[in-house]
ModelCIF file with pLDDT and N, C-alpha, C, O atoms, coordinates in Angstrom:
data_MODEL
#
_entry.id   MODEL 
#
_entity.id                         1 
_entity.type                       polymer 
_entity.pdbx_number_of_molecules   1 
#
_entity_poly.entity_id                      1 
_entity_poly.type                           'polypeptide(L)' 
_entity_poly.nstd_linkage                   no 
_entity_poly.nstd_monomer                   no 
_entity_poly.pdbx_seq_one_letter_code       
;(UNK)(UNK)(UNK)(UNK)(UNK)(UNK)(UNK)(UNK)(UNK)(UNK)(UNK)(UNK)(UNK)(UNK)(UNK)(UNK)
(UNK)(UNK)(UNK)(UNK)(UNK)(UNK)(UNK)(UNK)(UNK)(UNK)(UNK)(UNK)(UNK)(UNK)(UNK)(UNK)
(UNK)(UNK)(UNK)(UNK)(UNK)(UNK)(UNK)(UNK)(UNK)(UNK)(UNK)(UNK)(UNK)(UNK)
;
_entity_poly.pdbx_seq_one_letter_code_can   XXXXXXXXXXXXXXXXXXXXXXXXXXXXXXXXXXXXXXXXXXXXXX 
_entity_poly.pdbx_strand_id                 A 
#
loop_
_entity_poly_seq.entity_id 
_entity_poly_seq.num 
_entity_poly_seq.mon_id 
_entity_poly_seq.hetero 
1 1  UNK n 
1 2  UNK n 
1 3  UNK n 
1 4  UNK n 
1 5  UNK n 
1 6  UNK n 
1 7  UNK n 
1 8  UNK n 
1 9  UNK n 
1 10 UNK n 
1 11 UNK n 
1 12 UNK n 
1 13 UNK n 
1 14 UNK n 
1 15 UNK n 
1 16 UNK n 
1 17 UNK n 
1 18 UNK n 
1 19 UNK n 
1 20 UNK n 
1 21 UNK n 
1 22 UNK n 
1 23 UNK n 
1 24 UNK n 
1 25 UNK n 
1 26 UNK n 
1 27 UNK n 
1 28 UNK n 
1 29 UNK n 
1 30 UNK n 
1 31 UNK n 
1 32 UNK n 
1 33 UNK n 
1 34 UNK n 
1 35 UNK n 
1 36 UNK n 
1 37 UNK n 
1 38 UNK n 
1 39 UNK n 
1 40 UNK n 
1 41 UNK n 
1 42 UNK n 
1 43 UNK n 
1 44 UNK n 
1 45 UNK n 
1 46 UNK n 
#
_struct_asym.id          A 
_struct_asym.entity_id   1 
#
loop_
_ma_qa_metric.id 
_ma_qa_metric.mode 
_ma_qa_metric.name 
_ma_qa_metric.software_group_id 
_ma_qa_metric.type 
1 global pLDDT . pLDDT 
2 local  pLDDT . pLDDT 
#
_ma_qa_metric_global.metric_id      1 
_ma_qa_metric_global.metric_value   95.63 
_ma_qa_metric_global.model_id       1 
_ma_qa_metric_global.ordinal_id     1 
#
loop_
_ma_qa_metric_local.label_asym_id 
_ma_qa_metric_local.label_comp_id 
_ma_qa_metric_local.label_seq_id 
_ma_qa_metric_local.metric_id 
_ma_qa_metric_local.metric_value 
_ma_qa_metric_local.model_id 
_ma_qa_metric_local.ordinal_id 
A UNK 1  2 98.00 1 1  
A UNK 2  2 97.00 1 2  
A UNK 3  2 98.00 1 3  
A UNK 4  2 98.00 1 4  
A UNK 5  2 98.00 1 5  
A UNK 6  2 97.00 1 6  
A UNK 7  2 98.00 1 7  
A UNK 8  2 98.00 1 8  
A UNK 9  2 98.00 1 9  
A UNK 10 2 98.00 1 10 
A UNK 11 2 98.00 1 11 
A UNK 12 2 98.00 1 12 
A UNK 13 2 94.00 1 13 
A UNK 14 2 91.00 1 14 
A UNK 15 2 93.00 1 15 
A UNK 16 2 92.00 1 16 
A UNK 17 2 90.00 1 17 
A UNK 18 2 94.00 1 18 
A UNK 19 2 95.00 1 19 
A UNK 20 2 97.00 1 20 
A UNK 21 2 97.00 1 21 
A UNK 22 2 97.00 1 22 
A UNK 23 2 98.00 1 23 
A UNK 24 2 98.00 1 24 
A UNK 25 2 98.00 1 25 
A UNK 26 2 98.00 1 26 
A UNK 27 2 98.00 1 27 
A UNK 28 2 98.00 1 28 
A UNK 29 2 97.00 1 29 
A UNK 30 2 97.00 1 30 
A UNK 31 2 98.00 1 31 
A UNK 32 2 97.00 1 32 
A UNK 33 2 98.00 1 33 
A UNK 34 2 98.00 1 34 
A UNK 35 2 98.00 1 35 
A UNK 36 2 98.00 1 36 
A UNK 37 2 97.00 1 37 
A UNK 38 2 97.00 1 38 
A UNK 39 2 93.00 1 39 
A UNK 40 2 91.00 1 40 
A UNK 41 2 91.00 1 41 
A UNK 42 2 89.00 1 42 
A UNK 43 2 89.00 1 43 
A UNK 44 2 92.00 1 44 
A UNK 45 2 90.00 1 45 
A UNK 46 2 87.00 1 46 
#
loop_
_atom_site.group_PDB 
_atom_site.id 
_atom_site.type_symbol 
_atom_site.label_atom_id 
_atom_site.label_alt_id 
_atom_site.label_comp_id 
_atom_site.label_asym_id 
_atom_site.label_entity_id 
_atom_site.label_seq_id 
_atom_site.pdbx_PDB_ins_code 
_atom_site.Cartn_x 
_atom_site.Cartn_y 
_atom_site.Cartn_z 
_atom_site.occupancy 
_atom_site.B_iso_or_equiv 
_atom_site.pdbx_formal_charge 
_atom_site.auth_seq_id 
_atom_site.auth_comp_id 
_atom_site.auth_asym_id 
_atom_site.auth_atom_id 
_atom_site.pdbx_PDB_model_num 
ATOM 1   N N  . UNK A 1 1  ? 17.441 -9.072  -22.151 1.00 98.00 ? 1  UNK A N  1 
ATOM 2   C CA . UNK A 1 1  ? 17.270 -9.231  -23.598 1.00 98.00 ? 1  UNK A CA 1 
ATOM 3   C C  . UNK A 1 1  ? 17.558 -10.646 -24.092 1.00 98.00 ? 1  UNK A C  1 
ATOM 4   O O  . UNK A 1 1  ? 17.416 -10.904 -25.287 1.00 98.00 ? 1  UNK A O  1 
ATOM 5   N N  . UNK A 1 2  ? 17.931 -11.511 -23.278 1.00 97.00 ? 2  UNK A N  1 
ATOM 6   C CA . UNK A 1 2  ? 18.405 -12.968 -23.480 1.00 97.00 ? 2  UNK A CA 1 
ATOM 7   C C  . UNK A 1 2  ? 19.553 -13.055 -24.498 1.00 97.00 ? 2  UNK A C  1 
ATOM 8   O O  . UNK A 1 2  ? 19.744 -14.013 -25.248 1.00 97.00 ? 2  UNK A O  1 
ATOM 9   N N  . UNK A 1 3  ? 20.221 -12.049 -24.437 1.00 98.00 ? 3  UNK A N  1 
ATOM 10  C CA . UNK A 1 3  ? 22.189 -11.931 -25.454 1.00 98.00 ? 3  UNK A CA 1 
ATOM 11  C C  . UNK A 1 3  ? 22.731 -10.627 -25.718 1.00 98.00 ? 3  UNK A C  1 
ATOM 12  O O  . UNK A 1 3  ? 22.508 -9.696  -24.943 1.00 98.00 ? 3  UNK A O  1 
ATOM 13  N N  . UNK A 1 4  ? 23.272 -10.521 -26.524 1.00 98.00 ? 4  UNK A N  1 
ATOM 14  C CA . UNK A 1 4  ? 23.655 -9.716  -26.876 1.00 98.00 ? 4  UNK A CA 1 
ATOM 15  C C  . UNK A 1 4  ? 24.203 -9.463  -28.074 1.00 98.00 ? 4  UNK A C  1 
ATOM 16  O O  . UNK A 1 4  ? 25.194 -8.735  -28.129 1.00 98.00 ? 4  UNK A O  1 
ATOM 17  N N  . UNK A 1 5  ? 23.833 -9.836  -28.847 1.00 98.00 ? 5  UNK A N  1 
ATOM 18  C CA . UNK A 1 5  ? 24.259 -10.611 -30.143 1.00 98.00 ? 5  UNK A CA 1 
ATOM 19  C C  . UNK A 1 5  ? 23.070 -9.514  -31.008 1.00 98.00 ? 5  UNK A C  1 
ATOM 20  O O  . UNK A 1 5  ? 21.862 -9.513  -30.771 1.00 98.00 ? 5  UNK A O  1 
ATOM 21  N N  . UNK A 1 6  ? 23.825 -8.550  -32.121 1.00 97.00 ? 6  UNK A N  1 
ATOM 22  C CA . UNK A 1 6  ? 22.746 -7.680  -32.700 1.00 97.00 ? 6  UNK A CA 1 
ATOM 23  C C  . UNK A 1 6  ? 21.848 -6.316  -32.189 1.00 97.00 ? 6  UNK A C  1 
ATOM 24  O O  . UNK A 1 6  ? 21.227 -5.493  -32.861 1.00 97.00 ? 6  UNK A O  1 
ATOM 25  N N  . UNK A 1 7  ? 22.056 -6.437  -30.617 1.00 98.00 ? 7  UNK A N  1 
ATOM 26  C CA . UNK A 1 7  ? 21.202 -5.417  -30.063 1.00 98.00 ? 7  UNK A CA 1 
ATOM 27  C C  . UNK A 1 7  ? 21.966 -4.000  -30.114 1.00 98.00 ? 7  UNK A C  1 
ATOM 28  O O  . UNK A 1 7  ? 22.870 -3.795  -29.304 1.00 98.00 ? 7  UNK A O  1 
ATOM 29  N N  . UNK A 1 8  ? 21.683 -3.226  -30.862 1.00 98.00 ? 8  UNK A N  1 
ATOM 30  C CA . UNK A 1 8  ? 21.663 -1.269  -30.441 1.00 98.00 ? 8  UNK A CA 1 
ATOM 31  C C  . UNK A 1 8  ? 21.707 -1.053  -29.781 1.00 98.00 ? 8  UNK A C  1 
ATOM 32  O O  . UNK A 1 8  ? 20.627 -1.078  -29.192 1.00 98.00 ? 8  UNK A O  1 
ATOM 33  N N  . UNK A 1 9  ? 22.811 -0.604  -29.035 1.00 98.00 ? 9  UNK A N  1 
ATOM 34  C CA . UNK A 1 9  ? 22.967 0.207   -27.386 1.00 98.00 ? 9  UNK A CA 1 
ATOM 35  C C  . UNK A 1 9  ? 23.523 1.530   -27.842 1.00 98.00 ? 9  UNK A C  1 
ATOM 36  O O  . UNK A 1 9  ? 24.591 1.617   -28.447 1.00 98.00 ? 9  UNK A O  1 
ATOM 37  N N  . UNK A 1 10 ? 22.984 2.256   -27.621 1.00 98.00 ? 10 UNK A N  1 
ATOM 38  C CA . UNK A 1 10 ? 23.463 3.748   -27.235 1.00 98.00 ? 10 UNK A CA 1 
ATOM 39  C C  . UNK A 1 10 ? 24.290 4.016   -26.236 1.00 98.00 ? 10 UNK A C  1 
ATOM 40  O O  . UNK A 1 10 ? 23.758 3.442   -25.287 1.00 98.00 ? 10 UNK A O  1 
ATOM 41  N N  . UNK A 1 11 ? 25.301 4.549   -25.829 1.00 98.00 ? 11 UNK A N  1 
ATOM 42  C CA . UNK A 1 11 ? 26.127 5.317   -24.758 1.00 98.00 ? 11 UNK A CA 1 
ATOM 43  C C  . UNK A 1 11 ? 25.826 6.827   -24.827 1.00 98.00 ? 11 UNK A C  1 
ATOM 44  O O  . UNK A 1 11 ? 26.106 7.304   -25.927 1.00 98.00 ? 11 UNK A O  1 
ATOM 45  N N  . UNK A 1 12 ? 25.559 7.292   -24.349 1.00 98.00 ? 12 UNK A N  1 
ATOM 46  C CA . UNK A 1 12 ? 24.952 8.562   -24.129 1.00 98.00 ? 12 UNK A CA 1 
ATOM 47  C C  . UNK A 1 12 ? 25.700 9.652   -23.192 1.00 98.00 ? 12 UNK A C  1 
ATOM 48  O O  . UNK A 1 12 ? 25.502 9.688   -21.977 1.00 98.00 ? 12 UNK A O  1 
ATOM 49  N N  . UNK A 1 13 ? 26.759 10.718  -24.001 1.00 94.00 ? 13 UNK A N  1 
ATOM 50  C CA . UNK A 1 13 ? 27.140 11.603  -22.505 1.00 94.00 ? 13 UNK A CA 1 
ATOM 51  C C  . UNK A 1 13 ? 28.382 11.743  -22.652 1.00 94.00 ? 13 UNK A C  1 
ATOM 52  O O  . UNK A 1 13 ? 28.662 11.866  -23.845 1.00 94.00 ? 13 UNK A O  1 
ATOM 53  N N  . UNK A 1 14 ? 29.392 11.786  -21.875 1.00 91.00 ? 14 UNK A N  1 
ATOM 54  C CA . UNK A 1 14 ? 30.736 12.092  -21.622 1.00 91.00 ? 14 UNK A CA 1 
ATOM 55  C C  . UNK A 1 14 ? 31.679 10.680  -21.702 1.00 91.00 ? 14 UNK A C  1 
ATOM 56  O O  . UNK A 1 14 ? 32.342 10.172  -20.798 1.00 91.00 ? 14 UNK A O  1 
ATOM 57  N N  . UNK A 1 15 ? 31.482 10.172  -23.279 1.00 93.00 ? 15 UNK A N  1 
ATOM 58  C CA . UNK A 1 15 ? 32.536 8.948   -23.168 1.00 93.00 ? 15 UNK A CA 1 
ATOM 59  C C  . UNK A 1 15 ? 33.809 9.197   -23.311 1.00 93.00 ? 15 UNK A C  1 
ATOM 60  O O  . UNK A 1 15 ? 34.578 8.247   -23.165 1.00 93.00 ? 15 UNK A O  1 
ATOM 61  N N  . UNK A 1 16 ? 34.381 10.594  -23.646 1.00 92.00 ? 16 UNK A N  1 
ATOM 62  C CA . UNK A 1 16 ? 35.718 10.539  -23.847 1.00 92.00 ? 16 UNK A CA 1 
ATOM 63  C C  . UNK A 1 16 ? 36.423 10.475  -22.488 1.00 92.00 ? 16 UNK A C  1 
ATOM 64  O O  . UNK A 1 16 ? 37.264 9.596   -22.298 1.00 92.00 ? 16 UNK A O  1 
ATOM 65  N N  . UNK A 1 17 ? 36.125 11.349  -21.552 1.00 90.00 ? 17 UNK A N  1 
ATOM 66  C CA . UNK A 1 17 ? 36.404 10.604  -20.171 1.00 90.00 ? 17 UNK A CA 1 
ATOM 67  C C  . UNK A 1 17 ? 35.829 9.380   -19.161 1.00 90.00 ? 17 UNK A C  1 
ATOM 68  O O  . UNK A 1 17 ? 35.872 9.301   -17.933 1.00 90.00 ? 17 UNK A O  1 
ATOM 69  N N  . UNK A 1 18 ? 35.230 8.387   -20.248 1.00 94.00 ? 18 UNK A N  1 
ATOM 70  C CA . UNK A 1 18 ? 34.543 7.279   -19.376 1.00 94.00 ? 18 UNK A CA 1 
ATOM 71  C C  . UNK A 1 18 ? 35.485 6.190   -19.510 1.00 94.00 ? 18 UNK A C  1 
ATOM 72  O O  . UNK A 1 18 ? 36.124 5.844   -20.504 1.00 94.00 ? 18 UNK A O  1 
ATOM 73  N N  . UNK A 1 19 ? 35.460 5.683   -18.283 1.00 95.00 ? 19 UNK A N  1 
ATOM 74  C CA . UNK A 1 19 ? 36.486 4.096   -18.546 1.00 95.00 ? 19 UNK A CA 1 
ATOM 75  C C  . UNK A 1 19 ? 34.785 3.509   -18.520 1.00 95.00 ? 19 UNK A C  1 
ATOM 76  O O  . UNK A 1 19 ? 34.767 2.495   -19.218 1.00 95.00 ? 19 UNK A O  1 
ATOM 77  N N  . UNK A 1 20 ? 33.736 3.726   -18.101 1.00 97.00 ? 20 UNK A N  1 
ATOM 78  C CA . UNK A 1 20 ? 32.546 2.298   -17.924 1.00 97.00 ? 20 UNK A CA 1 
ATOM 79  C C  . UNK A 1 20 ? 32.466 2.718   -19.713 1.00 97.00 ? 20 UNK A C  1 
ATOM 80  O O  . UNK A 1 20 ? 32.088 1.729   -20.340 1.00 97.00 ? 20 UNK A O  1 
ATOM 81  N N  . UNK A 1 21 ? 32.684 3.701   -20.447 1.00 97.00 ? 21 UNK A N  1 
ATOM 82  C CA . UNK A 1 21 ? 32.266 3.123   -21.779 1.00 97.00 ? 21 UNK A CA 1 
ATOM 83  C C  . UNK A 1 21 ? 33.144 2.537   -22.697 1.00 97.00 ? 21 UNK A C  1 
ATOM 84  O O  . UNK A 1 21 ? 32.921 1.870   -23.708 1.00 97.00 ? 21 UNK A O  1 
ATOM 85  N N  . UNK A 1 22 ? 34.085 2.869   -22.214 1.00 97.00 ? 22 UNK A N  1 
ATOM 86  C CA . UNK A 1 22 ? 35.509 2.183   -22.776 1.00 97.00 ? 22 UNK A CA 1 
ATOM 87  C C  . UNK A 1 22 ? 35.183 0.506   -22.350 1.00 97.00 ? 22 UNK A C  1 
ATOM 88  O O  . UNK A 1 22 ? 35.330 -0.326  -23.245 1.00 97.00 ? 22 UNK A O  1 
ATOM 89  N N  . UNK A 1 23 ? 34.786 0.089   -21.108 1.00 98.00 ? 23 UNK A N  1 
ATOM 90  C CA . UNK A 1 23 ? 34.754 -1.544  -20.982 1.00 98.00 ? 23 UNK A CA 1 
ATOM 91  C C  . UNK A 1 23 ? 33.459 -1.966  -21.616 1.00 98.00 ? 23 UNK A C  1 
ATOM 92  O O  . UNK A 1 23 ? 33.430 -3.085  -22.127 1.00 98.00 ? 23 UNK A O  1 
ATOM 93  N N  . UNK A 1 24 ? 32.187 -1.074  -21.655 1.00 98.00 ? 24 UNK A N  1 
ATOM 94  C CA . UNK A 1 24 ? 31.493 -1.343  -22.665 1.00 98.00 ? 24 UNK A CA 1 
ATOM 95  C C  . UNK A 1 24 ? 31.596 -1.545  -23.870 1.00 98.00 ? 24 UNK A C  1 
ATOM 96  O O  . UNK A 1 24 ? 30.901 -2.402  -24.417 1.00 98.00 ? 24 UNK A O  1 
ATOM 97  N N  . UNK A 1 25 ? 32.539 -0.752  -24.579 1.00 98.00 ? 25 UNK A N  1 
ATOM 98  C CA . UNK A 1 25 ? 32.773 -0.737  -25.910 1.00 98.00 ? 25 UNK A CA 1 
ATOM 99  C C  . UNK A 1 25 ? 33.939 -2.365  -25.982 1.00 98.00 ? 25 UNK A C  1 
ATOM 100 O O  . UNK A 1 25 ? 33.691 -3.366  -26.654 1.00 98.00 ? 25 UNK A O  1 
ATOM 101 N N  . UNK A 1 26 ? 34.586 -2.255  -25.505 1.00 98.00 ? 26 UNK A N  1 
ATOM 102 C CA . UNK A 1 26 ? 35.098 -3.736  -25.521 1.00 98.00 ? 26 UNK A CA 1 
ATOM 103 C C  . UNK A 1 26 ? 34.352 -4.867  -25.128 1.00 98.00 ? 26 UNK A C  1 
ATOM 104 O O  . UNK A 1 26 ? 34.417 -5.803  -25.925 1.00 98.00 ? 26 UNK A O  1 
ATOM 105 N N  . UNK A 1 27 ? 33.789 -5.011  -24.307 1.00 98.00 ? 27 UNK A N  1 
ATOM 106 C CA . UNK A 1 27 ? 32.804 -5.882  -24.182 1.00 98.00 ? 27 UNK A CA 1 
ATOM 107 C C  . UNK A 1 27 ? 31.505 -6.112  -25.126 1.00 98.00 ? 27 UNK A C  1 
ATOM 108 O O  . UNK A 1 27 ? 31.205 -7.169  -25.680 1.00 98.00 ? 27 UNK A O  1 
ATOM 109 N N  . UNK A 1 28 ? 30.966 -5.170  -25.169 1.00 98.00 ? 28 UNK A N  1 
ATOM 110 C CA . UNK A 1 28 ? 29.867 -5.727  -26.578 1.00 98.00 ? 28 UNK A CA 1 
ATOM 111 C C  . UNK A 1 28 ? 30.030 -5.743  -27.557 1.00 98.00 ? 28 UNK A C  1 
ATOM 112 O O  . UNK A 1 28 ? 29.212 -6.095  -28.408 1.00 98.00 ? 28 UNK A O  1 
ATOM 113 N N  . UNK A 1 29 ? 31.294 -5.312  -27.768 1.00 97.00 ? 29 UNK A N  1 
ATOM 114 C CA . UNK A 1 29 ? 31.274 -5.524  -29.751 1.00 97.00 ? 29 UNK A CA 1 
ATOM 115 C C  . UNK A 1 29 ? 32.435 -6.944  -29.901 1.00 97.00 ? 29 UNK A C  1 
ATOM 116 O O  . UNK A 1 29 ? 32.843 -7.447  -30.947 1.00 97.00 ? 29 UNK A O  1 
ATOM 117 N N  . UNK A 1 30 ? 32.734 -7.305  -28.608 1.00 97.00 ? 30 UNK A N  1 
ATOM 118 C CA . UNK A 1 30 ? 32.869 -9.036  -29.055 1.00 97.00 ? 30 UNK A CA 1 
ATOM 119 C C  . UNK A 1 30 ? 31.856 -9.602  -29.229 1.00 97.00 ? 30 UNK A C  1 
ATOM 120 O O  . UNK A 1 30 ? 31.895 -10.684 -29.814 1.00 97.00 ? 30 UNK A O  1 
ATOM 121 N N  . UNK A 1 31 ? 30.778 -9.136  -28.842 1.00 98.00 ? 31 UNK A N  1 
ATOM 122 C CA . UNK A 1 31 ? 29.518 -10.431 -29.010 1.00 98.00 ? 31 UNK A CA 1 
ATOM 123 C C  . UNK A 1 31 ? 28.552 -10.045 -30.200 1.00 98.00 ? 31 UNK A C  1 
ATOM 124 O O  . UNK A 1 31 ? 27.502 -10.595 -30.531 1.00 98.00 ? 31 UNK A O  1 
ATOM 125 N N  . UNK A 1 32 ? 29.292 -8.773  -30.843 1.00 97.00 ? 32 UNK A N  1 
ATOM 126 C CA . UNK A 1 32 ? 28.260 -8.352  -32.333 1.00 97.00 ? 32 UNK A CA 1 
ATOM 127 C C  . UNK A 1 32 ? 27.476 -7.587  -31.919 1.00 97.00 ? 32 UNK A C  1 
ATOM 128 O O  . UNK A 1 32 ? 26.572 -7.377  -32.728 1.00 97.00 ? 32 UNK A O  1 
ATOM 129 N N  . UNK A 1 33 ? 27.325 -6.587  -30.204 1.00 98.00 ? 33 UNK A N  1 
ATOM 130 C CA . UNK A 1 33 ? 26.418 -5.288  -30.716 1.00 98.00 ? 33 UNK A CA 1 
ATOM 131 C C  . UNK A 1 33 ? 26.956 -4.561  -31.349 1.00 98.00 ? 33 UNK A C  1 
ATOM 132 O O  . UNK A 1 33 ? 28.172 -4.521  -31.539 1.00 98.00 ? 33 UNK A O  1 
ATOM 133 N N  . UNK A 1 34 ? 25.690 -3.480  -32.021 1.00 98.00 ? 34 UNK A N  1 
ATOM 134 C CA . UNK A 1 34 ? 25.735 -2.424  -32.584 1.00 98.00 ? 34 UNK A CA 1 
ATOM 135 C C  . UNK A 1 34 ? 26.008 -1.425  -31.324 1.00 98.00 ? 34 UNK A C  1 
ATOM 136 O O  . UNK A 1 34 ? 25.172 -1.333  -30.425 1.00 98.00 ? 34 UNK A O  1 
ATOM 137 N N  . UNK A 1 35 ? 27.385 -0.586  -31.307 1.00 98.00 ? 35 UNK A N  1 
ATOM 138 C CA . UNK A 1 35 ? 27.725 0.338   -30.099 1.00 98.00 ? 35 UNK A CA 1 
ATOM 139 C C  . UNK A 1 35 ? 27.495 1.514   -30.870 1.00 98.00 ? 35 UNK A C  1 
ATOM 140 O O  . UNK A 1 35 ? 27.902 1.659   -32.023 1.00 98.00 ? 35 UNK A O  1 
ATOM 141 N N  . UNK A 1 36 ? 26.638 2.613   -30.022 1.00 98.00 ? 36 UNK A N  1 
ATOM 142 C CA . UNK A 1 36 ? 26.857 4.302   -30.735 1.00 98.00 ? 36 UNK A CA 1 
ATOM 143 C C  . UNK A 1 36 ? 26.934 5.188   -29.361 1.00 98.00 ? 36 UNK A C  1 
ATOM 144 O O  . UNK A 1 36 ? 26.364 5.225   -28.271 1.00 98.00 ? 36 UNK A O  1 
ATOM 145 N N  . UNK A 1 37 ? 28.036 5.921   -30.095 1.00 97.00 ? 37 UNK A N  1 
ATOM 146 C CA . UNK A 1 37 ? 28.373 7.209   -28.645 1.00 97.00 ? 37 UNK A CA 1 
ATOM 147 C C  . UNK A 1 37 ? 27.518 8.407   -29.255 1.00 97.00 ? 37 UNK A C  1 
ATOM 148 O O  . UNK A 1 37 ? 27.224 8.283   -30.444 1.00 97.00 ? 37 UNK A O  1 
ATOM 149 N N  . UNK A 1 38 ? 27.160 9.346   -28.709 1.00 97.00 ? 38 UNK A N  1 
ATOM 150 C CA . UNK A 1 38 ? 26.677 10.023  -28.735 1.00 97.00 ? 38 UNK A CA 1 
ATOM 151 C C  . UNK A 1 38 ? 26.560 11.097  -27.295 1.00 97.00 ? 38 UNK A C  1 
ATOM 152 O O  . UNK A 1 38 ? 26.315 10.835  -26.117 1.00 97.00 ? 38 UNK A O  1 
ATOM 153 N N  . UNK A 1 39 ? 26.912 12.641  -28.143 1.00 93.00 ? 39 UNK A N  1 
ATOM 154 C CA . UNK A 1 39 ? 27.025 13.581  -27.031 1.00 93.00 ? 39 UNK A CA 1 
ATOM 155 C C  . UNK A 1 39 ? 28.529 14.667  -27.661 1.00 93.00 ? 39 UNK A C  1 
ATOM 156 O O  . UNK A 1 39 ? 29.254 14.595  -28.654 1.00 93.00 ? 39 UNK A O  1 
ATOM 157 N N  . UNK A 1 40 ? 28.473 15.347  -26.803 1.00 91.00 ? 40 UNK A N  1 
ATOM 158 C CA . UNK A 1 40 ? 28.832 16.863  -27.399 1.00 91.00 ? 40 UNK A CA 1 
ATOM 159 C C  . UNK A 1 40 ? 30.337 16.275  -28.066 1.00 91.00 ? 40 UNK A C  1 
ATOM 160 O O  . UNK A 1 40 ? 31.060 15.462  -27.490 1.00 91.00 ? 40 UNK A O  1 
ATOM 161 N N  . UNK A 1 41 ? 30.635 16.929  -29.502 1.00 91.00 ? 41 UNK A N  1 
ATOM 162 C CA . UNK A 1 41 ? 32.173 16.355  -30.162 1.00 91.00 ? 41 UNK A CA 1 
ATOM 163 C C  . UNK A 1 41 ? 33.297 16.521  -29.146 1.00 91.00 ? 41 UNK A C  1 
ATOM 164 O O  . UNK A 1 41 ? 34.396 15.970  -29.215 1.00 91.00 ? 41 UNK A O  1 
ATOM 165 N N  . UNK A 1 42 ? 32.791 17.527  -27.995 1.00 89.00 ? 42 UNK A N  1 
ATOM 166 C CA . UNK A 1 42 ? 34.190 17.857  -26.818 1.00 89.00 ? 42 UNK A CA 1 
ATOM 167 C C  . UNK A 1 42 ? 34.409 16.412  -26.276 1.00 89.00 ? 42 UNK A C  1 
ATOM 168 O O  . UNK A 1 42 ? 35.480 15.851  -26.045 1.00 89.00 ? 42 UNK A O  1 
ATOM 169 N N  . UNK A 1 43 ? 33.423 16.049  -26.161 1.00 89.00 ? 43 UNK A N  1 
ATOM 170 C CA . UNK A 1 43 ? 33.576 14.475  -25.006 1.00 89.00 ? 43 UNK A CA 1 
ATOM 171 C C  . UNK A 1 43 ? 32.958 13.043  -26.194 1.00 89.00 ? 43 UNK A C  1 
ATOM 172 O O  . UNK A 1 43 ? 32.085 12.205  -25.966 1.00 89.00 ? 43 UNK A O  1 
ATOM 173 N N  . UNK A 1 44 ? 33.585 13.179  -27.107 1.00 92.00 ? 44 UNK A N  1 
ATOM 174 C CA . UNK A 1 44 ? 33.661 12.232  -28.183 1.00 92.00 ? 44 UNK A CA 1 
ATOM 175 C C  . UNK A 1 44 ? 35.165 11.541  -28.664 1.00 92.00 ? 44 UNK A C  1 
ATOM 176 O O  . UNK A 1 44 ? 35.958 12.159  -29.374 1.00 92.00 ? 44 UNK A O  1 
ATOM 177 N N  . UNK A 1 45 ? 35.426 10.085  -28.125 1.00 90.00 ? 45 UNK A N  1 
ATOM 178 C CA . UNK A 1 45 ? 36.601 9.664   -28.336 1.00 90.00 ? 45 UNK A CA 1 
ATOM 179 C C  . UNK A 1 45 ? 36.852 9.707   -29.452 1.00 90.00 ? 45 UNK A C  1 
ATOM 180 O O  . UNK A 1 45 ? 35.915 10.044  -30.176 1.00 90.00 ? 45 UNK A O  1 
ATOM 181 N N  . UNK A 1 46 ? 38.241 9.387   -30.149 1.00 87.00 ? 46 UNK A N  1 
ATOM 182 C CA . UNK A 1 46 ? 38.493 9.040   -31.575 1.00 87.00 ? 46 UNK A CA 1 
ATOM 183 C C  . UNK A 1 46 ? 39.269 7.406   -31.605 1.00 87.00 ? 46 UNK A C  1 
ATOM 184 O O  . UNK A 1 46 ? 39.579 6.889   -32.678 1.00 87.00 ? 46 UNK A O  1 
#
């Protein structure tokens, strides 16, 4: 995508037990993506 700066990423699935979306979620929203989890409220962090 040549950055990351602005781009919509979806995470999709079982983030409340994910560490890869947990380092995702720290990692792109220093650089200004838009992060959305999505997937059943059981496996939805707070």
């Amino acid at each position: 995508k040549g950055g990351l700066s602005g781009l919509k990423v979806a995470i999709v699935g079982d983030s409340y037990h994910s560490r890869v979306a947990r380092s995702n979620i720290y990692g792109l929203t220093k650089y200004g993506a838009e992060v959305w989890l999505a997937g059943p409220a059981t496996m939805l962090p707070q």
